[in-house]
PDB file of N, CA and C in Angstrom:
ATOM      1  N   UNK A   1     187.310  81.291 140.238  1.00  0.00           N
ATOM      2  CA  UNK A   1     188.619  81.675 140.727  1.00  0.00           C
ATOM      3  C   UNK A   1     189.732  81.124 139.828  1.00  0.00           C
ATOM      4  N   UNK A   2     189.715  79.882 139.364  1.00  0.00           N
ATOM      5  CA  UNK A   2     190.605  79.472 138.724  1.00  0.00           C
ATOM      6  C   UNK A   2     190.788  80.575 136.978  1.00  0.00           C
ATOM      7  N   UNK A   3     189.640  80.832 136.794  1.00  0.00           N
ATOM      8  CA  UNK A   3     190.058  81.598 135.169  1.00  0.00           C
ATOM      9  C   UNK A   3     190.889  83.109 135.935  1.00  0.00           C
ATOM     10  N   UNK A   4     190.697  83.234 136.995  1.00  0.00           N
ATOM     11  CA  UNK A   4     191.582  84.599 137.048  1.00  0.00           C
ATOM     12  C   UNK A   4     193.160  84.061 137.362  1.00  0.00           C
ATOM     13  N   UNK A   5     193.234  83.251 137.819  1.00  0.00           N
ATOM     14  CA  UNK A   5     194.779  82.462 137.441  1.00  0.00           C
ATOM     15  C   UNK A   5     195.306  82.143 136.599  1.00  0.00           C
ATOM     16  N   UNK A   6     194.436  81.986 135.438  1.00  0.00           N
ATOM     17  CA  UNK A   6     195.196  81.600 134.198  1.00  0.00           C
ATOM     18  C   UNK A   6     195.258  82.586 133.221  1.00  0.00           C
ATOM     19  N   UNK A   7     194.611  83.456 133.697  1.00  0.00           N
ATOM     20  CA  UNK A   7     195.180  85.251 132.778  1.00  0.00           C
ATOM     21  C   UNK A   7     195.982  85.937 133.198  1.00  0.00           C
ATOM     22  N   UNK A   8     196.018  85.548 135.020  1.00  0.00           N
ATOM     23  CA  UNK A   8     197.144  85.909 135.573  1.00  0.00           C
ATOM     24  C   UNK A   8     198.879  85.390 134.619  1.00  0.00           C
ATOM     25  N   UNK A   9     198.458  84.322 134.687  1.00  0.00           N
ATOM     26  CA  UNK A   9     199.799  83.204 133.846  1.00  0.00           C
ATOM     27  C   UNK A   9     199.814  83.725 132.000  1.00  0.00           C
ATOM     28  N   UNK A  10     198.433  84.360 131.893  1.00  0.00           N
ATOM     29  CA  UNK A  10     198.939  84.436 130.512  1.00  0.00           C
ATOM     30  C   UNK A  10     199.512  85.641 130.324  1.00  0.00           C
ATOM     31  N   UNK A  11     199.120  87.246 131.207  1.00  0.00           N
ATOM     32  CA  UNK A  11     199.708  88.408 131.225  1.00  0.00           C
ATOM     33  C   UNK A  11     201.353  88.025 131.772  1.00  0.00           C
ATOM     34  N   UNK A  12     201.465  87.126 132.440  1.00  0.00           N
ATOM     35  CA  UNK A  12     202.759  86.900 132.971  1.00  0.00           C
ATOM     36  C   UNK A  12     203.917  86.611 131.941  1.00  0.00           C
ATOM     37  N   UNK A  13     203.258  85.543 130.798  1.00  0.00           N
ATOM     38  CA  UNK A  13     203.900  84.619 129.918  1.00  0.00           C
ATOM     39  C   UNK A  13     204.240  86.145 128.762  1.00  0.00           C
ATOM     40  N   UNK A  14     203.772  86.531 128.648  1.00  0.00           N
ATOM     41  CA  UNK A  14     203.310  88.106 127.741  1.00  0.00           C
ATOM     42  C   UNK A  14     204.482  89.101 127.841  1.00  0.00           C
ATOM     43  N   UNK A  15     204.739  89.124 129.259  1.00  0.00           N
ATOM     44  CA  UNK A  15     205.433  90.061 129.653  1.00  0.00           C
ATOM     45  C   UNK A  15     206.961  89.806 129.652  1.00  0.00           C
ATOM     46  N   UNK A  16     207.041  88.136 129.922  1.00  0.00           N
ATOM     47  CA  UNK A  16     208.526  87.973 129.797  1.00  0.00           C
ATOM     48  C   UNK A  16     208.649  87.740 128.307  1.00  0.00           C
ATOM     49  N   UNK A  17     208.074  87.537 127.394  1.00  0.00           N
ATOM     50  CA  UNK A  17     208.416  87.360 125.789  1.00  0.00           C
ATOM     51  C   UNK A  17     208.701  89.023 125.755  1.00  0.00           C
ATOM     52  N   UNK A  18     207.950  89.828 125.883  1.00  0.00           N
ATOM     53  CA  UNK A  18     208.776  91.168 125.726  1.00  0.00           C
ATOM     54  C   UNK A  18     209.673  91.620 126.168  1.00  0.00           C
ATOM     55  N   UNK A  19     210.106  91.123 127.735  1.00  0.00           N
ATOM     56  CA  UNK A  19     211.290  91.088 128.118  1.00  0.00           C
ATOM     57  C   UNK A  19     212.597  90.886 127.224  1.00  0.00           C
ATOM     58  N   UNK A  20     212.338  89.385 126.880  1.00  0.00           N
ATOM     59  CA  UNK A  20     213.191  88.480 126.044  1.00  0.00           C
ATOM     60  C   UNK A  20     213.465  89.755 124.584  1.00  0.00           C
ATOM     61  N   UNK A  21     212.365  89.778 124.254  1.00  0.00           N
ATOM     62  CA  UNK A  21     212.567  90.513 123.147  1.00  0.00           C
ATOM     63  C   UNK A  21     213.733  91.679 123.297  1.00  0.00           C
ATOM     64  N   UNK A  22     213.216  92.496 124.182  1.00  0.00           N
ATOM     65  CA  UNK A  22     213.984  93.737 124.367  1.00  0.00           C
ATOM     66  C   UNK A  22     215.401  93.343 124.920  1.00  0.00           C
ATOM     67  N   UNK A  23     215.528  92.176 125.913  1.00  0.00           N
ATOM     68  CA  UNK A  23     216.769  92.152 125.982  1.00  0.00           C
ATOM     69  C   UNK A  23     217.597  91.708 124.548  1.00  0.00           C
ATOM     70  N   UNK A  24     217.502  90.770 123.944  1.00  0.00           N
ATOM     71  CA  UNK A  24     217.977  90.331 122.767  1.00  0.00           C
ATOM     72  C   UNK A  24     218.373  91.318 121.935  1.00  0.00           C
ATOM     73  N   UNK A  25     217.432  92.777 121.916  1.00  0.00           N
ATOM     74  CA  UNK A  25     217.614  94.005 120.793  1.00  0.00           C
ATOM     75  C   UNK A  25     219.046  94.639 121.430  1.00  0.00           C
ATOM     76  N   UNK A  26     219.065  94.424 122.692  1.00  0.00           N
ATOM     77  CA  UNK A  26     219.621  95.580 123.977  1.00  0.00           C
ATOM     78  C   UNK A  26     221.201  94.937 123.463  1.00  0.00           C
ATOM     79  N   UNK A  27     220.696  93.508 123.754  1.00  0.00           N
ATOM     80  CA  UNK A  27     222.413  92.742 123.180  1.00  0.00           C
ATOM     81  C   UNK A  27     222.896  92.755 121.770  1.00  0.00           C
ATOM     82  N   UNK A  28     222.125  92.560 120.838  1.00  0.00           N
ATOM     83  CA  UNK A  28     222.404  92.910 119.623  1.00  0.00           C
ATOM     84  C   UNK A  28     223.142  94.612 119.448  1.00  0.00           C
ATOM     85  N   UNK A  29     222.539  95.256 119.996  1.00  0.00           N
ATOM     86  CA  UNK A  29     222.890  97.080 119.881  1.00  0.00           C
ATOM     87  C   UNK A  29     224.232  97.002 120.204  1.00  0.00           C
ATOM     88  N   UNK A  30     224.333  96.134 121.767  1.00  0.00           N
ATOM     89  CA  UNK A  30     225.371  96.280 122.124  1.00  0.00           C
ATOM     90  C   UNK A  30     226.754  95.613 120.969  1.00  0.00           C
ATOM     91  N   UNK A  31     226.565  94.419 120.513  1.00  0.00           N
ATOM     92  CA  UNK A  31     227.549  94.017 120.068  1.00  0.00           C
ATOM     93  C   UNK A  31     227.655  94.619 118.980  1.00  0.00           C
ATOM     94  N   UNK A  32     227.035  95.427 118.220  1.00  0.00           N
ATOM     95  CA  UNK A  32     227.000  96.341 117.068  1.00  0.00           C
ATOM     96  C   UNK A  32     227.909  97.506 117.307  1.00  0.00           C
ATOM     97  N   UNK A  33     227.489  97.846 118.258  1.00  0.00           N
ATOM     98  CA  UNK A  33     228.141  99.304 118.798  1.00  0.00           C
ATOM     99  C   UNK A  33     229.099  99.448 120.447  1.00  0.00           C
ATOM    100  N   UNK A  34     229.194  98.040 120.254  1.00  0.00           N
ATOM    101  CA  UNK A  34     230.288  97.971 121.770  1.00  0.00           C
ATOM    102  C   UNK A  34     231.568  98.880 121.619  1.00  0.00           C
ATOM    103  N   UNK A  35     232.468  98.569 121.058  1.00  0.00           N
ATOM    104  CA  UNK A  35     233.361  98.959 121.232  1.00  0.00           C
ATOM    105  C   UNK A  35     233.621 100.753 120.863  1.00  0.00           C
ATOM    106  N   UNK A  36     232.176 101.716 119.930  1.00  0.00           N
ATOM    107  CA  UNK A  36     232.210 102.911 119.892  1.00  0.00           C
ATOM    108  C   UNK A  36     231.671 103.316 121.529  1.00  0.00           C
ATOM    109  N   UNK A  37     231.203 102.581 122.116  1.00  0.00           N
ATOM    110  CA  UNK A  37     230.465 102.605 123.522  1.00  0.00           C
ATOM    111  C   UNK A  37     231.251 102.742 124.442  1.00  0.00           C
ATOM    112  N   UNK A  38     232.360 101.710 124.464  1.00  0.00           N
ATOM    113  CA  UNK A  38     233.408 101.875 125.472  1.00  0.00           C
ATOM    114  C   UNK A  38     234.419 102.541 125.315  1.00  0.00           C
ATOM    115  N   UNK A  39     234.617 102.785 124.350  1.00  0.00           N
ATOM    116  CA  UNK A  39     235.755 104.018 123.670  1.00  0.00           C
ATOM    117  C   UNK A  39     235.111 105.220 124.457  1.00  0.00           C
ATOM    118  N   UNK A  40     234.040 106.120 124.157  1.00  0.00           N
ATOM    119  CA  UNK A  40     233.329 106.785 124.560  1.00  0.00           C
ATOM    120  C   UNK A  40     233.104 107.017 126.328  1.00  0.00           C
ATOM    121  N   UNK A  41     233.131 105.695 126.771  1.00  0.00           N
ATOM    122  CA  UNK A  41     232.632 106.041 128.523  1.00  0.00           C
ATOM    123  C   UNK A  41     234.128 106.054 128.275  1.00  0.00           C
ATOM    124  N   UNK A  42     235.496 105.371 128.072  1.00  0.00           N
ATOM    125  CA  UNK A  42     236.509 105.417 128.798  1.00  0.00           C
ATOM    126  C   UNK A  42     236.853 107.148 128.451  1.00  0.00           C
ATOM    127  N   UNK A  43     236.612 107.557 127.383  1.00  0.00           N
ATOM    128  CA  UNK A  43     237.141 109.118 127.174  1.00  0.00           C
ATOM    129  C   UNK A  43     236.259 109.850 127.738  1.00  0.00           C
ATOM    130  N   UNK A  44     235.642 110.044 128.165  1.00  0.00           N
ATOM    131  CA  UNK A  44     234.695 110.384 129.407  1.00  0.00           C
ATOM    132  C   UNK A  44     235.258 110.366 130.868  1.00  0.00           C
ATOM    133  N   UNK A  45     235.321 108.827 131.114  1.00  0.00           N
ATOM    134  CA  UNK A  45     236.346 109.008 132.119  1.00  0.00           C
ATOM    135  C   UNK A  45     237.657 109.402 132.487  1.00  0.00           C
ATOM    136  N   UNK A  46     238.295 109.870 131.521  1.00  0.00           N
ATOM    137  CA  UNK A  46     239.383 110.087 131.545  1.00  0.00           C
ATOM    138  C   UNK A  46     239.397 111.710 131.401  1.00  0.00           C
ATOM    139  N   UNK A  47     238.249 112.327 131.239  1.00  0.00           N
ATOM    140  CA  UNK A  47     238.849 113.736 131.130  1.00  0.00           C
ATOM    141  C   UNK A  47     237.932 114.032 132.540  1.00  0.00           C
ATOM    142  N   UNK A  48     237.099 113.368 133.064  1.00  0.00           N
ATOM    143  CA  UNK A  48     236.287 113.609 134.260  1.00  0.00           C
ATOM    144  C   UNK A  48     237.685 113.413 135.526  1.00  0.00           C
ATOM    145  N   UNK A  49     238.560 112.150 135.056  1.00  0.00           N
ATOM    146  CA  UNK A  49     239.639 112.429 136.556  1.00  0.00           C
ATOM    147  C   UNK A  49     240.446 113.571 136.217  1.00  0.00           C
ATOM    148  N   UNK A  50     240.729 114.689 135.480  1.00  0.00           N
ATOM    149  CA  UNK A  50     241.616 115.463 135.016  1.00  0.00           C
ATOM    150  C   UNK A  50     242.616 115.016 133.725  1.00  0.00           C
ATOM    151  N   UNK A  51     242.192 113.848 132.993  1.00  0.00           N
ATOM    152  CA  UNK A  51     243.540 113.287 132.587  1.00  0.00           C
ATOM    153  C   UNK A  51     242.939 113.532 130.778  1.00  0.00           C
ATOM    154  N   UNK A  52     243.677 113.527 129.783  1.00  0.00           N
ATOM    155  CA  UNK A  52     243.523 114.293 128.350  1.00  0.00           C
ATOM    156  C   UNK A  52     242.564 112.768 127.967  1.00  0.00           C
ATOM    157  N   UNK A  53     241.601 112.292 127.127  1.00  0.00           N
ATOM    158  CA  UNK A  53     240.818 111.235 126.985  1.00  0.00           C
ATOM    159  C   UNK A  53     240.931 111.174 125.230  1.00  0.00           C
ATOM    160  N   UNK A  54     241.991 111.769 124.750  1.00  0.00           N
ATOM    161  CA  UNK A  54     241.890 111.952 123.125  1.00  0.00           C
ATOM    162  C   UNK A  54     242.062 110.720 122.968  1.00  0.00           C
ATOM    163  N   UNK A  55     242.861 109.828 123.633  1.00  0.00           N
ATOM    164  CA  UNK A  55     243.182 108.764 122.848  1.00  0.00           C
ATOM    165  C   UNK A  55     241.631 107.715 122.744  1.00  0.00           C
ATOM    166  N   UNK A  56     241.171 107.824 123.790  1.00  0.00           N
ATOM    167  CA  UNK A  56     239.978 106.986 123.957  1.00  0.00           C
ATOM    168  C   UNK A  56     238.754 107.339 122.801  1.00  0.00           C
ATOM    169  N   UNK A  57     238.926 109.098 122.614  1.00  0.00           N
ATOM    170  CA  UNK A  57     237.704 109.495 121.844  1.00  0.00           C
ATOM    171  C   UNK A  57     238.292 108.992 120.516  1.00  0.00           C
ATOM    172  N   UNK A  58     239.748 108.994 120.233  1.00  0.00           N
ATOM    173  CA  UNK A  58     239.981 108.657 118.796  1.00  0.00           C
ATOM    174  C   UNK A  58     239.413 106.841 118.524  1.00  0.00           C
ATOM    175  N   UNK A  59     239.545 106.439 119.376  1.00  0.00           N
ATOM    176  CA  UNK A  59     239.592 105.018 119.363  1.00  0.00           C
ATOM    177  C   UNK A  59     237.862 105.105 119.111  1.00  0.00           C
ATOM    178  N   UNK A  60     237.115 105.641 120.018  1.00  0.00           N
ATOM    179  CA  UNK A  60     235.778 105.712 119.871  1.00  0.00           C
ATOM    180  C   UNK A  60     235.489 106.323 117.800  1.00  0.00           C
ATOM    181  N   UNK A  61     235.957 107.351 117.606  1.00  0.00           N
ATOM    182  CA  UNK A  61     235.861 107.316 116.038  1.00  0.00           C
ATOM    183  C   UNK A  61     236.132 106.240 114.880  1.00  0.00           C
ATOM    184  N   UNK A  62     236.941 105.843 115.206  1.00  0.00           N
ATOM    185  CA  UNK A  62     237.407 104.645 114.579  1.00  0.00           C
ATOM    186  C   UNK A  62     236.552 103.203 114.346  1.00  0.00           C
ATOM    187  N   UNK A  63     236.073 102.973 115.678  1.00  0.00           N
ATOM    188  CA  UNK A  63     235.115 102.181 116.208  1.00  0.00           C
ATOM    189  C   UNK A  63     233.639 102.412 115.429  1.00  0.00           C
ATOM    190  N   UNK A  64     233.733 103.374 115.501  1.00  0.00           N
ATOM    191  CA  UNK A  64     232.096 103.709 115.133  1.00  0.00           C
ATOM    192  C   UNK A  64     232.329 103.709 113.279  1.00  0.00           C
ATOM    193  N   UNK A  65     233.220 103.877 112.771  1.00  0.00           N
ATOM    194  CA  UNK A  65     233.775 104.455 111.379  1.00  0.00           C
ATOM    195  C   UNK A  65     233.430 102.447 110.814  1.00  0.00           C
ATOM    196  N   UNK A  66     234.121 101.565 111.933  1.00  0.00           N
ATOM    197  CA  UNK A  66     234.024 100.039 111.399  1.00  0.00           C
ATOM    198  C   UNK A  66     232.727  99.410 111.611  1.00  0.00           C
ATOM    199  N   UNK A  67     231.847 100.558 112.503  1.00  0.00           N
ATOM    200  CA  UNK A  67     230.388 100.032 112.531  1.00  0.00           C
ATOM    201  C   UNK A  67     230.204 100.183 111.473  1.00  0.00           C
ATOM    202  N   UNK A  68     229.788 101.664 110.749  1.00  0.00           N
ATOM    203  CA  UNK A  68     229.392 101.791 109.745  1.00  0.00           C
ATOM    204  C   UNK A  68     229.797 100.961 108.499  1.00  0.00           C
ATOM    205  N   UNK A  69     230.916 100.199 108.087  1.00  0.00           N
ATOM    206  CA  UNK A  69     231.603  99.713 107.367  1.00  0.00           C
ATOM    207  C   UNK A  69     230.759  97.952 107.301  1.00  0.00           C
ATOM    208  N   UNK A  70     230.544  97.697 108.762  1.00  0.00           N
ATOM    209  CA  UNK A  70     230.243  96.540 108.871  1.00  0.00           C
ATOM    210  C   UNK A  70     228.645  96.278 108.058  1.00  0.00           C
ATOM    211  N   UNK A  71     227.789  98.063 108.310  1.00  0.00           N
ATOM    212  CA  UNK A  71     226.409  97.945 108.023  1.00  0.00           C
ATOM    213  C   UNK A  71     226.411  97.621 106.620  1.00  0.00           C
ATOM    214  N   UNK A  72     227.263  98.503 106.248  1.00  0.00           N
ATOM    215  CA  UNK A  72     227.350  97.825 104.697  1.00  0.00           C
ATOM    216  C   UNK A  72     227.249  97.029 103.843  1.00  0.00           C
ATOM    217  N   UNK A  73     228.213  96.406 104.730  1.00  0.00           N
ATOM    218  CA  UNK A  73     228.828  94.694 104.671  1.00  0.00           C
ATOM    219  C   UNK A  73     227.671  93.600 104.815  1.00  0.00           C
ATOM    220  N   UNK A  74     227.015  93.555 105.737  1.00  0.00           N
ATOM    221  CA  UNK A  74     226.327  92.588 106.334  1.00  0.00           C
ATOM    222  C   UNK A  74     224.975  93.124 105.520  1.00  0.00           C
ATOM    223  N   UNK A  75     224.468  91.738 105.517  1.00  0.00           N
ATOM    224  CA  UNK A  75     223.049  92.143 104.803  1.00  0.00           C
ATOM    225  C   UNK A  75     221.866  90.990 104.096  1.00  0.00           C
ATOM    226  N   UNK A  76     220.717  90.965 104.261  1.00  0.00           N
ATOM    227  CA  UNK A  76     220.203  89.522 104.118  1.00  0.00           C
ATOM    228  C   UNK A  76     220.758  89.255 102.510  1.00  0.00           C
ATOM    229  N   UNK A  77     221.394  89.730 101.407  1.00  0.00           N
ATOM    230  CA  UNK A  77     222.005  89.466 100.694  1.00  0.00           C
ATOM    231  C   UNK A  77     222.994  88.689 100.435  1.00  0.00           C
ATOM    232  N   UNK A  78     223.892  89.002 101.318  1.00  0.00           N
ATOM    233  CA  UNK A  78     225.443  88.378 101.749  1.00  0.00           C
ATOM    234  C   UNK A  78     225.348  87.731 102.953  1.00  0.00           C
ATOM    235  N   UNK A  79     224.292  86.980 103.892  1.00  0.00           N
ATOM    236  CA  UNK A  79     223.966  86.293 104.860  1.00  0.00           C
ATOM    237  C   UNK A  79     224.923  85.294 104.851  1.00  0.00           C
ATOM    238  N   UNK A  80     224.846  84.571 103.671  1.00  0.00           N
ATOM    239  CA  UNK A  80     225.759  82.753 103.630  1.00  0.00           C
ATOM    240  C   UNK A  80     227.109  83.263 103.724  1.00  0.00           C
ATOM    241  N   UNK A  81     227.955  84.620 102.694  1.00  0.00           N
ATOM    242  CA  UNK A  81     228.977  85.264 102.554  1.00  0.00           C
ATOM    243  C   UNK A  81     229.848  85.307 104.266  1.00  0.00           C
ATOM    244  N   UNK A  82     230.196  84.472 104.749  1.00  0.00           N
ATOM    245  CA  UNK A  82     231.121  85.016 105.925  1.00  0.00           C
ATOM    246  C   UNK A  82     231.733  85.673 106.116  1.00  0.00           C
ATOM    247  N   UNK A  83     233.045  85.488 104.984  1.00  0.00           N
ATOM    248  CA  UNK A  83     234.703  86.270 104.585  1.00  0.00           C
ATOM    249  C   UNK A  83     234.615  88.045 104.394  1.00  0.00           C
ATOM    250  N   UNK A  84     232.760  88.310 104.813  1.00  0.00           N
ATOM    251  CA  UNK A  84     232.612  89.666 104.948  1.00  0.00           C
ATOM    252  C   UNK A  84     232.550  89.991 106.328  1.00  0.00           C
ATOM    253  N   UNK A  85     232.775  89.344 106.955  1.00  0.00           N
ATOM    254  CA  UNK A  85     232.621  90.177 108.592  1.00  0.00           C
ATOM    255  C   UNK A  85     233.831  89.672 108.635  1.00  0.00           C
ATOM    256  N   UNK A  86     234.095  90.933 110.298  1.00  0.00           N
ATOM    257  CA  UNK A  86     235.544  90.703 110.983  1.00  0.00           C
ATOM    258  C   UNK A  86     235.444  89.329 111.622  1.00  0.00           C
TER     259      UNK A  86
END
């Protein structure tokens, strides 16, 4: 009885490292692409209550325009380099 408890504990231990994992990717994405994200739901919401959402979608272009800028930027090359990120 006892070895089925401790595979129990090891499928357990297993499952939250992938957890961990995936959340960590989930937060990384996010801070990569936050602000094209929320640009996006707010211009969304804004044409869903009746109201014009250009300003939000422009803001969302922009956003996404400094992602791309950042991918550039950043890189195991220029790692030590700070004065390259915002």
């Amino acid at each position: 009885m006892k070895r089925f408890t401790k595979q129990l504990g090891q499928g357990m231990t297993e499952y939250i490292i992938i957890v961990a994992l995936i959340a960590i990717a989930a937060i990384a994405a996010y801070g990569f692409f936050g602000d094209t994200l929320r640009s996006q739901v707010g211009g969304m919401a804004s044409e869903l209550s009746g109201a014009k959402g250009t300003a939000s979608i422009t803001a969302a272009k922009t956003a996404a325009k400094g992602a791309v800028g950042e991918k550039t930027a950043a890189g195991l090359s220029n790692y030590a380099n700070k004065a390259t990120y915002k």
